[in-house]
N, C-alpha and C. Protein backbone atom coordinates (compact mmCIF):
# COMPACT_ATOMS: atom_id res chain seq x y z
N UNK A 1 0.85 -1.17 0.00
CA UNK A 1 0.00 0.00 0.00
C UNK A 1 0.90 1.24 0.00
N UNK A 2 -0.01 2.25 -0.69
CA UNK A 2 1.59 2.97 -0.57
C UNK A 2 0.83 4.72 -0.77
N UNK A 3 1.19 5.12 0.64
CA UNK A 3 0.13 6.18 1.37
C UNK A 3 0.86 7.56 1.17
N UNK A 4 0.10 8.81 0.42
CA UNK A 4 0.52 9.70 0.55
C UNK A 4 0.26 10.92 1.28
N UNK A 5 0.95 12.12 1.69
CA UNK A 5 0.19 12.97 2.54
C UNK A 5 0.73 14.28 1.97
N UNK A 6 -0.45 15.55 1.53
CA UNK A 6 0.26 16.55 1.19
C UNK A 6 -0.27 17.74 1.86
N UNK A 7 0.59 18.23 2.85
CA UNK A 7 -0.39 19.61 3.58
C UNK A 7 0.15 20.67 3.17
N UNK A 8 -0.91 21.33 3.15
CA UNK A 8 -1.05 22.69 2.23
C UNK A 8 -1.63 23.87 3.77
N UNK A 9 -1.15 25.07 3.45
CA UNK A 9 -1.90 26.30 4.03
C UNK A 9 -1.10 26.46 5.32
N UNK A 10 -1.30 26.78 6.39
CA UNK A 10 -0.82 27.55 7.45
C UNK A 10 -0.62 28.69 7.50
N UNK A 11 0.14 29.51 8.66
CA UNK A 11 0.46 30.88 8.15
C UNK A 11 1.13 31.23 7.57
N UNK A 12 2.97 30.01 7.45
CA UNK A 12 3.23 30.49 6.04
C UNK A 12 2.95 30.26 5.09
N UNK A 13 2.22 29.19 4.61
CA UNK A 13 1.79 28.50 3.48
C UNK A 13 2.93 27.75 3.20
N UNK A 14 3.73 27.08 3.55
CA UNK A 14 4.49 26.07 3.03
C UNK A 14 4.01 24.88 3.21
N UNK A 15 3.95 23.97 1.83
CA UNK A 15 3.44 22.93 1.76
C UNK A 15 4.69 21.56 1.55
N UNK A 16 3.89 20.70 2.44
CA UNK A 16 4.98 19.78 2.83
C UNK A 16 4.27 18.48 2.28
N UNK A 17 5.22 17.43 1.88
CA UNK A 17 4.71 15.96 1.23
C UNK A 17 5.74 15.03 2.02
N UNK A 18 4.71 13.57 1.79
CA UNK A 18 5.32 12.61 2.25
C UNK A 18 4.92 11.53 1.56
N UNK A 19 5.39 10.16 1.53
CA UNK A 19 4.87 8.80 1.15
C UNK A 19 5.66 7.81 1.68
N UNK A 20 4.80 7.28 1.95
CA UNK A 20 5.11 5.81 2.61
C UNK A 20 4.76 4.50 2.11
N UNK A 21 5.67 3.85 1.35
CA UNK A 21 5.25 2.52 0.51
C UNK A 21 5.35 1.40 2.41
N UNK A 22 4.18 0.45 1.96
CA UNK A 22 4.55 -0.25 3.41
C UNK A 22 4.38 -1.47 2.89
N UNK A 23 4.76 -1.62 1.66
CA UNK A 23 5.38 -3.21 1.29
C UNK A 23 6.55 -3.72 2.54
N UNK A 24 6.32 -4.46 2.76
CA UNK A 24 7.68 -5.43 3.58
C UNK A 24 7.62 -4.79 5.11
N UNK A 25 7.20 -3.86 5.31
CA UNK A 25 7.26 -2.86 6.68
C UNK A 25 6.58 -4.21 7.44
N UNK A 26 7.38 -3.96 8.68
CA UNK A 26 6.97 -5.13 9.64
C UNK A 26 5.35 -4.58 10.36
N UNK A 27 5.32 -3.77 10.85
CA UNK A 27 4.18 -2.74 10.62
C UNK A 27 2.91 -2.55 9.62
N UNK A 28 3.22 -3.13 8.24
CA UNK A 28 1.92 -2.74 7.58
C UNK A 28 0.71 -2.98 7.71
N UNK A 29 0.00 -3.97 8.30
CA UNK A 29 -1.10 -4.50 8.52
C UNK A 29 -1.73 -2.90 9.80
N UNK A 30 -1.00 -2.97 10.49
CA UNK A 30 -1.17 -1.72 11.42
C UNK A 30 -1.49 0.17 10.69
N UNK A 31 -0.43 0.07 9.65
CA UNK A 31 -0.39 0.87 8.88
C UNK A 31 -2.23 0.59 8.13
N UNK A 32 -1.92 -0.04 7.25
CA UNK A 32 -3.18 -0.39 6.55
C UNK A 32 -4.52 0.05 7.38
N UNK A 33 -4.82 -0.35 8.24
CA UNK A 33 -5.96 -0.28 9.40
C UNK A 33 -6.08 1.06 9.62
N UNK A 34 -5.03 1.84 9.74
CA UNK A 34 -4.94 3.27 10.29
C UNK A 34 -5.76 4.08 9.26
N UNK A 35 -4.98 3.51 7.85
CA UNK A 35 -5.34 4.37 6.29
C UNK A 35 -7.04 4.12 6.48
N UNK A 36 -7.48 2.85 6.69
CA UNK A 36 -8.36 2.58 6.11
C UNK A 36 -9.67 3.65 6.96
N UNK A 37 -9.06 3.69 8.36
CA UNK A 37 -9.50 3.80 9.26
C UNK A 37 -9.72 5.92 8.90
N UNK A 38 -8.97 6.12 8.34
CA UNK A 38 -8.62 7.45 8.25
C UNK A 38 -9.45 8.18 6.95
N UNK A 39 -9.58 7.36 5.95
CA UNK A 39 -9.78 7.67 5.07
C UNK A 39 -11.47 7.32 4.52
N UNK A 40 -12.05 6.93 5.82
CA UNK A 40 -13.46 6.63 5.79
C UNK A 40 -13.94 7.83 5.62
N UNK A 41 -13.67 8.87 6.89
CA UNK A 41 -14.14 9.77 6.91
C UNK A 41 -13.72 11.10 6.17
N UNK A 42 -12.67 11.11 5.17
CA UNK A 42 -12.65 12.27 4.32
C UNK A 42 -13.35 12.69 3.43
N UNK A 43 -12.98 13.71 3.31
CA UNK A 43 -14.46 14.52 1.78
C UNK A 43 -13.38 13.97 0.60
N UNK A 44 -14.29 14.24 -0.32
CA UNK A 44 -14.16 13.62 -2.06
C UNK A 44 -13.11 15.15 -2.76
N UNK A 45 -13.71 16.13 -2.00
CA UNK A 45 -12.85 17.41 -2.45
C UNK A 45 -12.97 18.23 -1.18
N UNK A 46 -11.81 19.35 -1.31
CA UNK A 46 -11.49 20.01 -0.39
C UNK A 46 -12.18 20.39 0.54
N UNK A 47 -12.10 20.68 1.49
CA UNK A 47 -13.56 21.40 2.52
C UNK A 47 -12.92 22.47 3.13
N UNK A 48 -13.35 23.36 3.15
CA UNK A 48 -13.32 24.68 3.94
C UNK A 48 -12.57 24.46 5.45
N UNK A 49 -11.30 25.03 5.25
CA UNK A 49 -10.92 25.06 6.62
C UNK A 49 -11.01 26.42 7.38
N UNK A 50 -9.99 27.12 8.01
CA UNK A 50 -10.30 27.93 9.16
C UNK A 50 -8.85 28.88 8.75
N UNK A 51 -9.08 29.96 8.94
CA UNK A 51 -7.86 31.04 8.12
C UNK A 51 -6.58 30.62 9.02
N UNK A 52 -5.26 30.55 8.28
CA UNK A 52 -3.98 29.79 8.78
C UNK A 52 -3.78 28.44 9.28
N UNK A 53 -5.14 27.65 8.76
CA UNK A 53 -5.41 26.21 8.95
C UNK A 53 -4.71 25.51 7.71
N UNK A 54 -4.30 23.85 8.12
CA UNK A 54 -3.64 23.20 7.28
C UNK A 54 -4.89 22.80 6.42
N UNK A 55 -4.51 22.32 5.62
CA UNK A 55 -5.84 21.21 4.69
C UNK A 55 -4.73 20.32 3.99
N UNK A 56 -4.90 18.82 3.93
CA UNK A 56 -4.56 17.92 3.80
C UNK A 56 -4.97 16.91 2.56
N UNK A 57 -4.18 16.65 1.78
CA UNK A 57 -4.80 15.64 0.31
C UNK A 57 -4.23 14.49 1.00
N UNK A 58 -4.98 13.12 1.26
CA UNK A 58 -4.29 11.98 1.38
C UNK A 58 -4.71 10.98 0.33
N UNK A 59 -3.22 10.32 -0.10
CA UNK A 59 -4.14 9.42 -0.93
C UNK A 59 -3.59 7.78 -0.74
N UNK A 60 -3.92 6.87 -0.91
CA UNK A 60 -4.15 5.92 -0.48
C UNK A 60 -4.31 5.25 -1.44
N UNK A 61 -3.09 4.23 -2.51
CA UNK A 61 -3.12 3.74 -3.46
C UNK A 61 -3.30 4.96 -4.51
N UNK A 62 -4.54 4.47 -5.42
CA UNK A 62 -4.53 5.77 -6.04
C UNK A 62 -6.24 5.97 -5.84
N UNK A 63 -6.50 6.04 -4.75
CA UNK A 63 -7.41 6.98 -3.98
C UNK A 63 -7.47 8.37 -3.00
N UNK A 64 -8.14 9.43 -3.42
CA UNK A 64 -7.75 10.80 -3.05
C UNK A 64 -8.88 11.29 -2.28
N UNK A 65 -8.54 12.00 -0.71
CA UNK A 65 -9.73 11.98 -0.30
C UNK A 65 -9.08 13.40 0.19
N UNK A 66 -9.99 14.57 0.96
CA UNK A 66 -9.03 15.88 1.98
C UNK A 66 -9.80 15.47 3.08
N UNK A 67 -9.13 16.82 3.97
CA UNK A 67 -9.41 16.78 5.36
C UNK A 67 -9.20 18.27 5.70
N UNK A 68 -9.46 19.05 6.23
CA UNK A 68 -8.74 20.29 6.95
C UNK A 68 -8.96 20.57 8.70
N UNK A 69 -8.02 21.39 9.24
CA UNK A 69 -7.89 21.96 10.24
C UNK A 69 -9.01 22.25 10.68
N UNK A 70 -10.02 22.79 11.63
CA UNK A 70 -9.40 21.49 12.72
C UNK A 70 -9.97 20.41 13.08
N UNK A 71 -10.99 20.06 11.89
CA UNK A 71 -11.95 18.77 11.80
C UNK A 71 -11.29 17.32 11.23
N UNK A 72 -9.37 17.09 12.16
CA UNK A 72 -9.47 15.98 11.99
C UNK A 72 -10.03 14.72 12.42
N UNK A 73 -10.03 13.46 12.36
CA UNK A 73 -10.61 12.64 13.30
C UNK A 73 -8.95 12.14 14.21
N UNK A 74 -8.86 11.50 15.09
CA UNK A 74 -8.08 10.75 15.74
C UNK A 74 -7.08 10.11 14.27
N UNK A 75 -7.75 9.01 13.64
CA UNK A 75 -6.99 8.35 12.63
C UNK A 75 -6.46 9.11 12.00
N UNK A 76 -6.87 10.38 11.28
CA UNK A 76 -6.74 11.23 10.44
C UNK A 76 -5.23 11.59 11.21
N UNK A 77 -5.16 12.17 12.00
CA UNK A 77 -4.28 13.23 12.77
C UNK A 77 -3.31 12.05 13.32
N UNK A 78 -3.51 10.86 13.46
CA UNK A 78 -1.91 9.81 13.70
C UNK A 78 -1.26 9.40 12.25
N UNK A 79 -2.43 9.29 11.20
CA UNK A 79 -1.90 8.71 10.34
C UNK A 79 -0.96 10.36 9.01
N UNK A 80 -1.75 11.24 9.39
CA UNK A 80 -0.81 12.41 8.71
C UNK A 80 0.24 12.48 9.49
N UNK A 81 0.32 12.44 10.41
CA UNK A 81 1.91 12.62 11.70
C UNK A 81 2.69 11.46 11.38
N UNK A 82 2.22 10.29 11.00
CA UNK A 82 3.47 9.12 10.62
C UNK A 82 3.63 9.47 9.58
N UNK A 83 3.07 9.42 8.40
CA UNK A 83 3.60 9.64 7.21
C UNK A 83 4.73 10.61 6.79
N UNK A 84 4.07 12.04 7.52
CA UNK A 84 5.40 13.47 7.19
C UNK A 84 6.61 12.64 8.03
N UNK A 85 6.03 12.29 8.97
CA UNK A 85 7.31 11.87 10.18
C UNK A 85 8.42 11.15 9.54
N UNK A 86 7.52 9.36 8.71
CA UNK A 86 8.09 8.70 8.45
C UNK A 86 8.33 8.71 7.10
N UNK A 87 8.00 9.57 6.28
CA UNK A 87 7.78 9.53 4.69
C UNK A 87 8.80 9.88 4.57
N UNK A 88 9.53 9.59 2.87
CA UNK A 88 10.13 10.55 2.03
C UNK A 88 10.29 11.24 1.32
């Protein structure tokens, strides 16, 4: 599976990316659950966030869902923090 994360907006507006292929990761099954878990609840297109708020494209294979500031869920908000964390 191989998970991407791209946040956009803040106050400076610098936008930051990540991806995480989790072939072979001893972890993926955990990984997987998180995505799946995360990506239930995103919109189909952008949603209105909150002025100097992030907004978030994740995609998931080649499925594309957003999210913004500060209506993440739990999954949403561990699984964008591993990815920038752990992505390249």
């Amino acid at each position: 599976m191989r998970i991407r994360v791209r946040r956009t907006g803040g106050f400076a507006g610098i936008e930051r990316h990540a991806e995480v292929d989790t072939g072979g990761l001893p972890d993926a099954t955990e990984w997987h659950t998180l995505a799946e878990r995360a990506m239930a609840t995103c919109r189909p297109t952008p949603p209105a966030g909150v002025p100097d708020g992030f907004g978030y494209q994740i995609t998931v294979n080649d499925k594309t869902a957003y999210t913004a500031d500060p209506h993440l869920t739990e999954a949403q908000r561990t699984l964008i923090s591993r990815v920038l964390k752990e992505g390249a």
